[in-house]
C-alpha atoms as a PDB file:
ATOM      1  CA  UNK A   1     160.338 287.960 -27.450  1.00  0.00           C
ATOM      2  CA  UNK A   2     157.549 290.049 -25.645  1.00  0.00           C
ATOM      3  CA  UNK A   3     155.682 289.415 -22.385  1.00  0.00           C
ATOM      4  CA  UNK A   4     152.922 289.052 -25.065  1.00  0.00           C
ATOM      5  CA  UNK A   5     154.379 286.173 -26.887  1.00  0.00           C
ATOM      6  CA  UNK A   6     156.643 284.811 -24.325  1.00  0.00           C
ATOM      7  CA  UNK A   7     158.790 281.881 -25.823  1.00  0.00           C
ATOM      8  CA  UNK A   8     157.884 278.706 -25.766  1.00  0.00           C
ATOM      9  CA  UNK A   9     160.237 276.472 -23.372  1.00  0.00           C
ATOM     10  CA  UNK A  10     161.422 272.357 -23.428  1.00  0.00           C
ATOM     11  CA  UNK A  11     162.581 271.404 -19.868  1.00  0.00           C
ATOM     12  CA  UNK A  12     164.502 268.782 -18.956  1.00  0.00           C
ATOM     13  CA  UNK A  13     163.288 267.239 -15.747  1.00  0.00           C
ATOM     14  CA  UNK A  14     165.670 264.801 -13.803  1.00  0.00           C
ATOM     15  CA  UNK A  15     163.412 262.502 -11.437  1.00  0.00           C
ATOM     16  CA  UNK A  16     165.932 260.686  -9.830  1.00  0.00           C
ATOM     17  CA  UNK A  17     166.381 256.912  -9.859  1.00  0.00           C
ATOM     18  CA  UNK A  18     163.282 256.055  -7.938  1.00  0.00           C
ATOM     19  CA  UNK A  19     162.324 257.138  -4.996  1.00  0.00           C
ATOM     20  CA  UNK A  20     159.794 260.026  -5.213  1.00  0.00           C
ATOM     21  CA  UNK A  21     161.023 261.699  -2.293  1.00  0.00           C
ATOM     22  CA  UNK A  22     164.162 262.095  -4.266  1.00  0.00           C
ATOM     23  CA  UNK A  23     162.741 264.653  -6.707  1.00  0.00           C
ATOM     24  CA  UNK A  24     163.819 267.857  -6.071  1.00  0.00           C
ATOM     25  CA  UNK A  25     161.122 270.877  -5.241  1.00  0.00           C
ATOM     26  CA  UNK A  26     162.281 272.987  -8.395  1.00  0.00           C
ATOM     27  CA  UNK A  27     161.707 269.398 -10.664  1.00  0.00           C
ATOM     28  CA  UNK A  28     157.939 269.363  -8.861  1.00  0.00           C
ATOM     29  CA  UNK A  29     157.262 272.606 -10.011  1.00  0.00           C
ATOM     30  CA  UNK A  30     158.399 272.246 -13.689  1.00  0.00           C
ATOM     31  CA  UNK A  31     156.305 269.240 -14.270  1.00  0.00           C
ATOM     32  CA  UNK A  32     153.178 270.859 -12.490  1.00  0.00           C
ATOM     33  CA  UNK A  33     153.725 274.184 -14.812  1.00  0.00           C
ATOM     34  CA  UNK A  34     154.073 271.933 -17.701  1.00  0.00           C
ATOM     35  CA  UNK A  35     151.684 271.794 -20.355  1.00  0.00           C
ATOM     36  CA  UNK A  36     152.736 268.903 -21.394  1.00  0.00           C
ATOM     37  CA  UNK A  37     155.178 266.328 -19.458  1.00  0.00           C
ATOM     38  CA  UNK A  38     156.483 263.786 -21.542  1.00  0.00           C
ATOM     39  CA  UNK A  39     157.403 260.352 -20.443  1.00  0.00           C
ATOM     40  CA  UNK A  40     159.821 257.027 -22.015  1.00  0.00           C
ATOM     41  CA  UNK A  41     158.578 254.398 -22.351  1.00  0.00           C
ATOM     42  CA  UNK A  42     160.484 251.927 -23.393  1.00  0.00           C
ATOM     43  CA  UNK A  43     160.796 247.946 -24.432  1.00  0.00           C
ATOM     44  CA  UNK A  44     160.852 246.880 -20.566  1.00  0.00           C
ATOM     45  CA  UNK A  45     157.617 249.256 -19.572  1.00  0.00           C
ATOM     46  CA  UNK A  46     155.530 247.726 -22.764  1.00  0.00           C
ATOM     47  CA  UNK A  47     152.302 249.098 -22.292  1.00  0.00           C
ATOM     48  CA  UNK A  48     152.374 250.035 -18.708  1.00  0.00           C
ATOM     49  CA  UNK A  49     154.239 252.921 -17.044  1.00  0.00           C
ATOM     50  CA  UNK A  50     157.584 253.115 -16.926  1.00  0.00           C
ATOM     51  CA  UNK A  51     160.234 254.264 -14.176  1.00  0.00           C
ATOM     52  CA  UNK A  52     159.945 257.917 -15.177  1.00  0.00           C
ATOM     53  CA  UNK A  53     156.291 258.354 -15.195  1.00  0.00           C
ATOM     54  CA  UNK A  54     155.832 256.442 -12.395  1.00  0.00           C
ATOM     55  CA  UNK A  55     157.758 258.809 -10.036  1.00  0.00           C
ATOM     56  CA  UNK A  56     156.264 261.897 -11.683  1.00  0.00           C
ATOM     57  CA  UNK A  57     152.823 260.537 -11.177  1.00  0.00           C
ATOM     58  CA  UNK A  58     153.831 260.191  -6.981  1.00  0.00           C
ATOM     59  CA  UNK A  59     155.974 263.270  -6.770  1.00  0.00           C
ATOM     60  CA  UNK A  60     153.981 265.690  -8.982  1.00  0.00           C
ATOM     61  CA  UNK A  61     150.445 264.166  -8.774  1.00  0.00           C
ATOM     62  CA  UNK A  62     148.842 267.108 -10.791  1.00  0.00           C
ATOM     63  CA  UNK A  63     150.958 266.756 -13.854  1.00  0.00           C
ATOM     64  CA  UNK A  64     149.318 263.859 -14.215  1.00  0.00           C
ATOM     65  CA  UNK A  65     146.581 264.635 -16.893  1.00  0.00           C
ATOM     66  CA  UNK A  66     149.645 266.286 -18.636  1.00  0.00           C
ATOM     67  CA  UNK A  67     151.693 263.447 -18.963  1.00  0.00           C
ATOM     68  CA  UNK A  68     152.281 261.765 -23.015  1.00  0.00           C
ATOM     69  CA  UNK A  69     154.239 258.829 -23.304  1.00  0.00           C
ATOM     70  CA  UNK A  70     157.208 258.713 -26.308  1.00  0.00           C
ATOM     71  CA  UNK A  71     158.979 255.472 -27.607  1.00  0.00           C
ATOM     72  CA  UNK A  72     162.898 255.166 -26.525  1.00  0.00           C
ATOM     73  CA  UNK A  73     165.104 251.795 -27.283  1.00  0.00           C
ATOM     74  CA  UNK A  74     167.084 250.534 -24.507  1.00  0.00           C
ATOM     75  CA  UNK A  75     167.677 247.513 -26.793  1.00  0.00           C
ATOM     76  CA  UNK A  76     170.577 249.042 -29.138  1.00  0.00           C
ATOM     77  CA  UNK A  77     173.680 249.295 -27.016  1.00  0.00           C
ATOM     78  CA  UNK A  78     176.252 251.848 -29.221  1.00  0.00           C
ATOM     79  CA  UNK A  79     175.461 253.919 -31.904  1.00  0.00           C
ATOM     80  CA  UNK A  80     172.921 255.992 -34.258  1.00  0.00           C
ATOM     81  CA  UNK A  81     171.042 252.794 -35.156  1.00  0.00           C
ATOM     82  CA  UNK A  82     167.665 253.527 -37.600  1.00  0.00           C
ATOM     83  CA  UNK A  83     165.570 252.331 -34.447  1.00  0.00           C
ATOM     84  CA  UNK A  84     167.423 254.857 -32.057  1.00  0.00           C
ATOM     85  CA  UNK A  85     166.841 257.444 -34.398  1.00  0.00           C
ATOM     86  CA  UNK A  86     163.271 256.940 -35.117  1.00  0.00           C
ATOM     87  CA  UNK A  87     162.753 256.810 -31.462  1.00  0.00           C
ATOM     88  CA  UNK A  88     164.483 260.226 -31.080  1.00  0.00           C
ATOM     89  CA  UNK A  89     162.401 261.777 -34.068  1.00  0.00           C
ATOM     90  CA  UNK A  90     159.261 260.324 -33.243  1.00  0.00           C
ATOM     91  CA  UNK A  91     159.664 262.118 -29.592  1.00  0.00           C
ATOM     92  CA  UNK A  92     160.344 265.265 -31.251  1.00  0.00           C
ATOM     93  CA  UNK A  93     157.121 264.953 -33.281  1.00  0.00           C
ATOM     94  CA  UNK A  94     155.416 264.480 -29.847  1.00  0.00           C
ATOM     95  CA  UNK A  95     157.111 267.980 -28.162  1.00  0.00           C
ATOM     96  CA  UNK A  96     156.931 269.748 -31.770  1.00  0.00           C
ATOM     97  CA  UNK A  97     153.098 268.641 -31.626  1.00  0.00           C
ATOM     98  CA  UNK A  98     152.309 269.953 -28.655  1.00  0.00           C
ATOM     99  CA  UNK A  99     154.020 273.203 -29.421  1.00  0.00           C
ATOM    100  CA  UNK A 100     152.064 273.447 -32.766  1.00  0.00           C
ATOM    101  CA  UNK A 101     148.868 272.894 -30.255  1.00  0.00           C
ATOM    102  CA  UNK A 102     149.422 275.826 -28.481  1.00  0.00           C
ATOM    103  CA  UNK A 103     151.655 274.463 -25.436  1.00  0.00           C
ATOM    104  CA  UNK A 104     154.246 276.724 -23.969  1.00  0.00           C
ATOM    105  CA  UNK A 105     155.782 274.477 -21.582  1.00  0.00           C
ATOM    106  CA  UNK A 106     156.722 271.544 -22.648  1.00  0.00           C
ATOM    107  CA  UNK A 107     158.422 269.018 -20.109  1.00  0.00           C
ATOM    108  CA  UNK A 108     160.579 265.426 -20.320  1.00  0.00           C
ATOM    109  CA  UNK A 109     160.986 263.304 -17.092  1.00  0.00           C
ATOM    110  CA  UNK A 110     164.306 261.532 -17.289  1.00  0.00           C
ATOM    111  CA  UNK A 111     165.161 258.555 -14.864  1.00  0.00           C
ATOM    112  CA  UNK A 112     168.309 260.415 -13.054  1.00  0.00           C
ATOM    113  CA  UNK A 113     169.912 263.424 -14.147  1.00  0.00           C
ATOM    114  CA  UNK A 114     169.045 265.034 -17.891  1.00  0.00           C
ATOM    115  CA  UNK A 115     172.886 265.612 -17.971  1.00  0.00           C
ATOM    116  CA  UNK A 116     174.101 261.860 -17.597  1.00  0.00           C
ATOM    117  CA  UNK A 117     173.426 259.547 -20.368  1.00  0.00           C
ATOM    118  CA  UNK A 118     169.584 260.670 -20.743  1.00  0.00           C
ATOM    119  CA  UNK A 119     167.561 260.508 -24.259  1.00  0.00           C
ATOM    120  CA  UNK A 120     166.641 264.215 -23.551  1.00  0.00           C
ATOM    121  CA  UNK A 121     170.205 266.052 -24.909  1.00  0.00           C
ATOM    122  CA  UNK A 122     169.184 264.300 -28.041  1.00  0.00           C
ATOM    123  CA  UNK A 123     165.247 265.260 -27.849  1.00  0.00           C
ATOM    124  CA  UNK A 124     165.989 268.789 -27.697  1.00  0.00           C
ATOM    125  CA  UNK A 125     169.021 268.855 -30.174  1.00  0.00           C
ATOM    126  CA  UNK A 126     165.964 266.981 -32.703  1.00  0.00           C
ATOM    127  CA  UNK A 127     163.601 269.865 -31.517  1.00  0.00           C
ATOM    128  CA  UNK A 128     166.139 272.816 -31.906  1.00  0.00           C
ATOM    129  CA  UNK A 129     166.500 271.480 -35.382  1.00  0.00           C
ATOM    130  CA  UNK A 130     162.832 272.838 -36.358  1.00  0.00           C
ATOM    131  CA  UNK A 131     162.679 275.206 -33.696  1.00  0.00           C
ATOM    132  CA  UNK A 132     165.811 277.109 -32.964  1.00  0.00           C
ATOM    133  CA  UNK A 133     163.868 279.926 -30.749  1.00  0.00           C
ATOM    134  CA  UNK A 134     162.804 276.808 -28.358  1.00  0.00           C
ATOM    135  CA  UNK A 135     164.306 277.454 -24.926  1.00  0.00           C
ATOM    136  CA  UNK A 136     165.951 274.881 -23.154  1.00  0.00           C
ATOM    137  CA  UNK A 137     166.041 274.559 -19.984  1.00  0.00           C
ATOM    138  CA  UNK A 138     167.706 271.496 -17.837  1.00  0.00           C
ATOM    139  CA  UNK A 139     166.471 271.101 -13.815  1.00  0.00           C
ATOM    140  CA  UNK A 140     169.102 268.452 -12.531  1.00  0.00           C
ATOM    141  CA  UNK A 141     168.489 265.325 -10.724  1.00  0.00           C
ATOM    142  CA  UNK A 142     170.199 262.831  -8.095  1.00  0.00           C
ATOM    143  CA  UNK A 143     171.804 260.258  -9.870  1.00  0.00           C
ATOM    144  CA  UNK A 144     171.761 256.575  -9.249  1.00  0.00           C
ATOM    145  CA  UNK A 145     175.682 256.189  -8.181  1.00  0.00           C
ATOM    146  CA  UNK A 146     174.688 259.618  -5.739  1.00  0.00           C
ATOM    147  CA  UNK A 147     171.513 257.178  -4.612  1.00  0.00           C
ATOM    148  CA  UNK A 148     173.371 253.722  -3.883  1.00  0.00           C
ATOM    149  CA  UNK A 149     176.576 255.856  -2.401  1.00  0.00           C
ATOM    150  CA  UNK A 150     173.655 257.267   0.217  1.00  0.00           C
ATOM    151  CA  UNK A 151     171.819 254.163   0.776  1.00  0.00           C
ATOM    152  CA  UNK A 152     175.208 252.045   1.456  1.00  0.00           C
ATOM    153  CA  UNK A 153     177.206 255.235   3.400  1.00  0.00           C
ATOM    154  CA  UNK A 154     179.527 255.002   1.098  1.00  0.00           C
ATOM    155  CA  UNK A 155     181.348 258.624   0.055  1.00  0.00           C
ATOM    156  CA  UNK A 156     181.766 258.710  -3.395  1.00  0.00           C
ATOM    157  CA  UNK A 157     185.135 260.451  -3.143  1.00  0.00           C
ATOM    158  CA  UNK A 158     186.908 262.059  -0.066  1.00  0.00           C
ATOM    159  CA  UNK A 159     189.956 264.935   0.112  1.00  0.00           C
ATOM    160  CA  UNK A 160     192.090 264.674  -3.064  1.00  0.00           C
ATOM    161  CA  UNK A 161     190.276 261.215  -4.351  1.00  0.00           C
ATOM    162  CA  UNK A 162     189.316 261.293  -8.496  1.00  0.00           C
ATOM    163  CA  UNK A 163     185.898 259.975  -9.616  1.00  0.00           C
ATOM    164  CA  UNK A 164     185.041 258.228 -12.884  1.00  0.00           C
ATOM    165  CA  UNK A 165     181.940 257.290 -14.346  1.00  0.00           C
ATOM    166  CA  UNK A 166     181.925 254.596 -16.771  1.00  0.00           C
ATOM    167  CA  UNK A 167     179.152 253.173 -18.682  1.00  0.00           C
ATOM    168  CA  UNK A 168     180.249 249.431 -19.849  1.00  0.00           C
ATOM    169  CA  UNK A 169     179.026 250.253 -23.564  1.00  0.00           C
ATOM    170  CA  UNK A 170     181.863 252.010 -23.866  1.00  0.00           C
ATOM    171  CA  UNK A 171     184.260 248.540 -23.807  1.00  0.00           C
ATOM    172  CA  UNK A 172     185.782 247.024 -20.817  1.00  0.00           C
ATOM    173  CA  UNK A 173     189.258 248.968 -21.566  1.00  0.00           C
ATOM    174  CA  UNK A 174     187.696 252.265 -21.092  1.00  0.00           C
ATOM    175  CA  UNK A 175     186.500 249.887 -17.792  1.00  0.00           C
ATOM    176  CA  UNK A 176     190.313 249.506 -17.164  1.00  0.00           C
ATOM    177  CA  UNK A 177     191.687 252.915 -17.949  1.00  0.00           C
ATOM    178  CA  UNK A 178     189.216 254.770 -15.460  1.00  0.00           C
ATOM    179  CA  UNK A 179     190.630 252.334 -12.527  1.00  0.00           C
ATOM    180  CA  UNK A 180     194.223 253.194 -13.197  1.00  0.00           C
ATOM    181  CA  UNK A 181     193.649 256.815 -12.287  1.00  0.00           C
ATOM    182  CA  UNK A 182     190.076 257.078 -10.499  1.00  0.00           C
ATOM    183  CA  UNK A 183     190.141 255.972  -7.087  1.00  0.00           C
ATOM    184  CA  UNK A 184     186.010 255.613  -7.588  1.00  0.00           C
ATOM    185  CA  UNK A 185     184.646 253.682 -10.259  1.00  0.00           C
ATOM    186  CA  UNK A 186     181.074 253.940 -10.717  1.00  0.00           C
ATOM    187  CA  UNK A 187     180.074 251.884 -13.236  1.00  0.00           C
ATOM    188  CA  UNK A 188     176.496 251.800 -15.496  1.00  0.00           C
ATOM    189  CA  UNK A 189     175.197 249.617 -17.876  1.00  0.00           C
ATOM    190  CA  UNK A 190     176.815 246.523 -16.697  1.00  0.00           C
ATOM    191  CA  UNK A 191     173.511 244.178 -17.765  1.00  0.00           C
ATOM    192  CA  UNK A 192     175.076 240.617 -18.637  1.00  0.00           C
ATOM    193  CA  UNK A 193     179.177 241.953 -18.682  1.00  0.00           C
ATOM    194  CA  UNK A 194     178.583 242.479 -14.630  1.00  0.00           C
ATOM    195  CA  UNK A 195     180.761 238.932 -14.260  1.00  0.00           C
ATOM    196  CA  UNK A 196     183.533 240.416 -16.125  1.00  0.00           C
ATOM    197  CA  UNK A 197     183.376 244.496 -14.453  1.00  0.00           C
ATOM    198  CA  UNK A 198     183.481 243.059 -10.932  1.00  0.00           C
ATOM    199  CA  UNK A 199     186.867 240.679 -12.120  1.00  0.00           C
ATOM    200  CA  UNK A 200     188.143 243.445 -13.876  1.00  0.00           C
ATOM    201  CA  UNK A 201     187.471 245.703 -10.527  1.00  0.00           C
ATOM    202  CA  UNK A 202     188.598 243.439  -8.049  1.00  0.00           C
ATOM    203  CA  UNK A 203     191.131 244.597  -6.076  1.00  0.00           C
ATOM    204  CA  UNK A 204     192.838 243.960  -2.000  1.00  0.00           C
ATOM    205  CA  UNK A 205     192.411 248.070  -2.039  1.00  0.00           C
ATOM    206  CA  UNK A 206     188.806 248.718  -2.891  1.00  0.00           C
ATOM    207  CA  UNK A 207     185.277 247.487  -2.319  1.00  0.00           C
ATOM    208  CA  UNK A 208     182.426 246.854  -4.836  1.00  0.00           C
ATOM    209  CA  UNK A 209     179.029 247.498  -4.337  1.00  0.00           C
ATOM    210  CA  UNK A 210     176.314 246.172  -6.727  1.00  0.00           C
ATOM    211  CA  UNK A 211     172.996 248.253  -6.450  1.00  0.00           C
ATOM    212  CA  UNK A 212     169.721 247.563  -8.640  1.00  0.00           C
ATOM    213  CA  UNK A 213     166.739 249.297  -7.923  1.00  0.00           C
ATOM    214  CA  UNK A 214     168.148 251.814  -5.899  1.00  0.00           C
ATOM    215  CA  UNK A 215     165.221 253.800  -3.857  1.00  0.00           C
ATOM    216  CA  UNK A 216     162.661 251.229  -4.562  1.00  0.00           C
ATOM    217  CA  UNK A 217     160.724 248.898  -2.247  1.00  0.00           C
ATOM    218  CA  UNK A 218     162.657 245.791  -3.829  1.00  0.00           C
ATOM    219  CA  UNK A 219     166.182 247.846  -4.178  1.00  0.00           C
ATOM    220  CA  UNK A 220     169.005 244.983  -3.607  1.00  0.00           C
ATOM    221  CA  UNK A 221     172.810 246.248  -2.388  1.00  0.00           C
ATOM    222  CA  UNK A 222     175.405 243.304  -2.343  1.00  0.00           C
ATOM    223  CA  UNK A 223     178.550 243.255  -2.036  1.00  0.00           C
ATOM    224  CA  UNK A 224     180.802 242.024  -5.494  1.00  0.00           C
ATOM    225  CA  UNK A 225     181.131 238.834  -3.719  1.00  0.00           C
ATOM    226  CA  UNK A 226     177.584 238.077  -3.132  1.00  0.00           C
ATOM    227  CA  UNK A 227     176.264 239.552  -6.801  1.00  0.00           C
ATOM    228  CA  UNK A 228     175.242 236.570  -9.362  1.00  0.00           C
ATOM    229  CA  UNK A 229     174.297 236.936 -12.905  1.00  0.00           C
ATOM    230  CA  UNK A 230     173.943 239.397 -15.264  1.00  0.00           C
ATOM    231  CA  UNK A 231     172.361 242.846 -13.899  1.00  0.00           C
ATOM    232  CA  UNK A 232     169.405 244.895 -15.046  1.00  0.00           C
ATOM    233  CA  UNK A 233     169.950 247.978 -16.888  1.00  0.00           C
ATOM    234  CA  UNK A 234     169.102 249.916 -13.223  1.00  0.00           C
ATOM    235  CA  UNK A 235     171.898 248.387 -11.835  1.00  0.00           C
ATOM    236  CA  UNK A 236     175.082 250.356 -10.864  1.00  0.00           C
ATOM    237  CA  UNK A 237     178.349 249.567  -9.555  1.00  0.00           C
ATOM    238  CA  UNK A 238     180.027 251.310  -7.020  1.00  0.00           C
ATOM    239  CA  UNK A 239     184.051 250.556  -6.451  1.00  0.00           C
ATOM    240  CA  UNK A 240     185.392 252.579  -3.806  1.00  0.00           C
ATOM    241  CA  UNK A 241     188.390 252.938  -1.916  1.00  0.00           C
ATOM    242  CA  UNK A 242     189.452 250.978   1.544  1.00  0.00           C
ATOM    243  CA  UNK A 243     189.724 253.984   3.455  1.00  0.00           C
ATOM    244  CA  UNK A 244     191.871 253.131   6.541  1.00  0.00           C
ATOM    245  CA  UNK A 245     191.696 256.477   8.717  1.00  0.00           C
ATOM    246  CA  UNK A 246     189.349 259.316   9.616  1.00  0.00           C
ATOM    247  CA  UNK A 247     190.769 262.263   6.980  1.00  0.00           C
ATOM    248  CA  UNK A 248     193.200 260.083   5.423  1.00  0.00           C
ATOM    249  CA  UNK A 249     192.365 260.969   1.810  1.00  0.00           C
ATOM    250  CA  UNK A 250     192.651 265.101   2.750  1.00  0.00           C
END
């Protein structure tokens, strides 16, 4: 490809978990160089903005003109359902549309990190599929479990310590396996099984953290013992070793 016809590019663009200030400088200037930003929106948002576009319209104020707004389920918990993949298909459409328009840049703000359980892997594998000369490109963003660890001082791991990230789809024995050899657990995607992923986490040798909203005005940090009910789907867990000493992990 030629300086004349340079090739047209699909960034992932991770925004964080909610707090504006949390979007990195090299995420600010992806969106802003963007021809086109798109944004989820999903059953929760309905027709207002969701988490996503809401940060980018803070952080990068003059992407927003650019931004388009593409359906993505949250309702289907496990596998290729015929709503999940419309949803994927119809985004596509919207980032093959704009390419077909003349856009060269063509941007999608993910909640968090475009690397952990974001729609975006399967937006560009959908795009690649008509376009194979698309590059992709993926700027990375702090995570929610990075987010609650910082707003409740708690290190994720220390010295030798193993980390495991588990999302509760997955089954609560996946749950179990990750706490026999992780000494974190950060768990996602609790919503109404957070009853049963703080029993199956308790434990004289750790401490549980529920965080929902993390980096928001209303963000709410509880200890296991004081969380009730189901969580949102912004919640996280955090299970962390009872470290005892200064170093005592090294």
């Amino acid at each position: 490809m030629d300086a004349a016809h340079p090739p047209r590019r699909l960034v992932g663009v991770g925004v964080g978990p909610g707090d504006p200030e949390h979007v990195t400088l090299k995420a600010v200037r992806a969106l802003e160089a963007s021809d086109v930003v798109l944004v989820p929106a999903t059953e929760a948002s309905g027709d207002d903005a969701g988490r996503a576009e809401t940060i980018v319209v803070t952080a990068a104020p003059a992407a927003s003109e650019k931004i388009r707004r593409v359906p993505f389920t949250m309702a289907d918990r496990s596998g290729v359902t015929a709503r999940r993949a419309k949803a994927w298909e119809t985004s596509a459409a919207a980032a093959i549309e704009a390419f077909e328009a003349g856009a060269q840049t063509v941007s999608f703000a993910t909640v968090g990190d475009p690397s952990v359980y974001s729609p975006f892997s399967y937006l560009a594998g959908t795009v690649l599929g008509r376009f194979p000369d698309v590059e992709i490109e993926v700027v990375p963003g702090i995570t929610a479990m990075q987010a609650l660890a910082a707003a409740s001082r708690t290190p994720l791991v220390e010295g030798t310590e193993v980390l495991a990230l588990v999302p509760v789809t997955s089954g609560l024995d996946t749950l179990d396996r990750a706490s026999e050899f992780a000494d974190t657990v950060v768990a996602y995607k609790a919503g109404r099984r957070l009853p049963e992923v703080l029993g199956r986490l308790a434990s004289a040798d750790r401490d549980t953290l529920v965080g929902t909203n993390v980096g928001l005005p209303g963000q709410r940090i509880v200890p296991a013992s004081d969380a009730d009910g189901p969580a949102n789907y912004f919640s996280t867990v955090l299970s962390a070793p009872r470290r005892t000493s200064t170093g005592g992990r090294l």
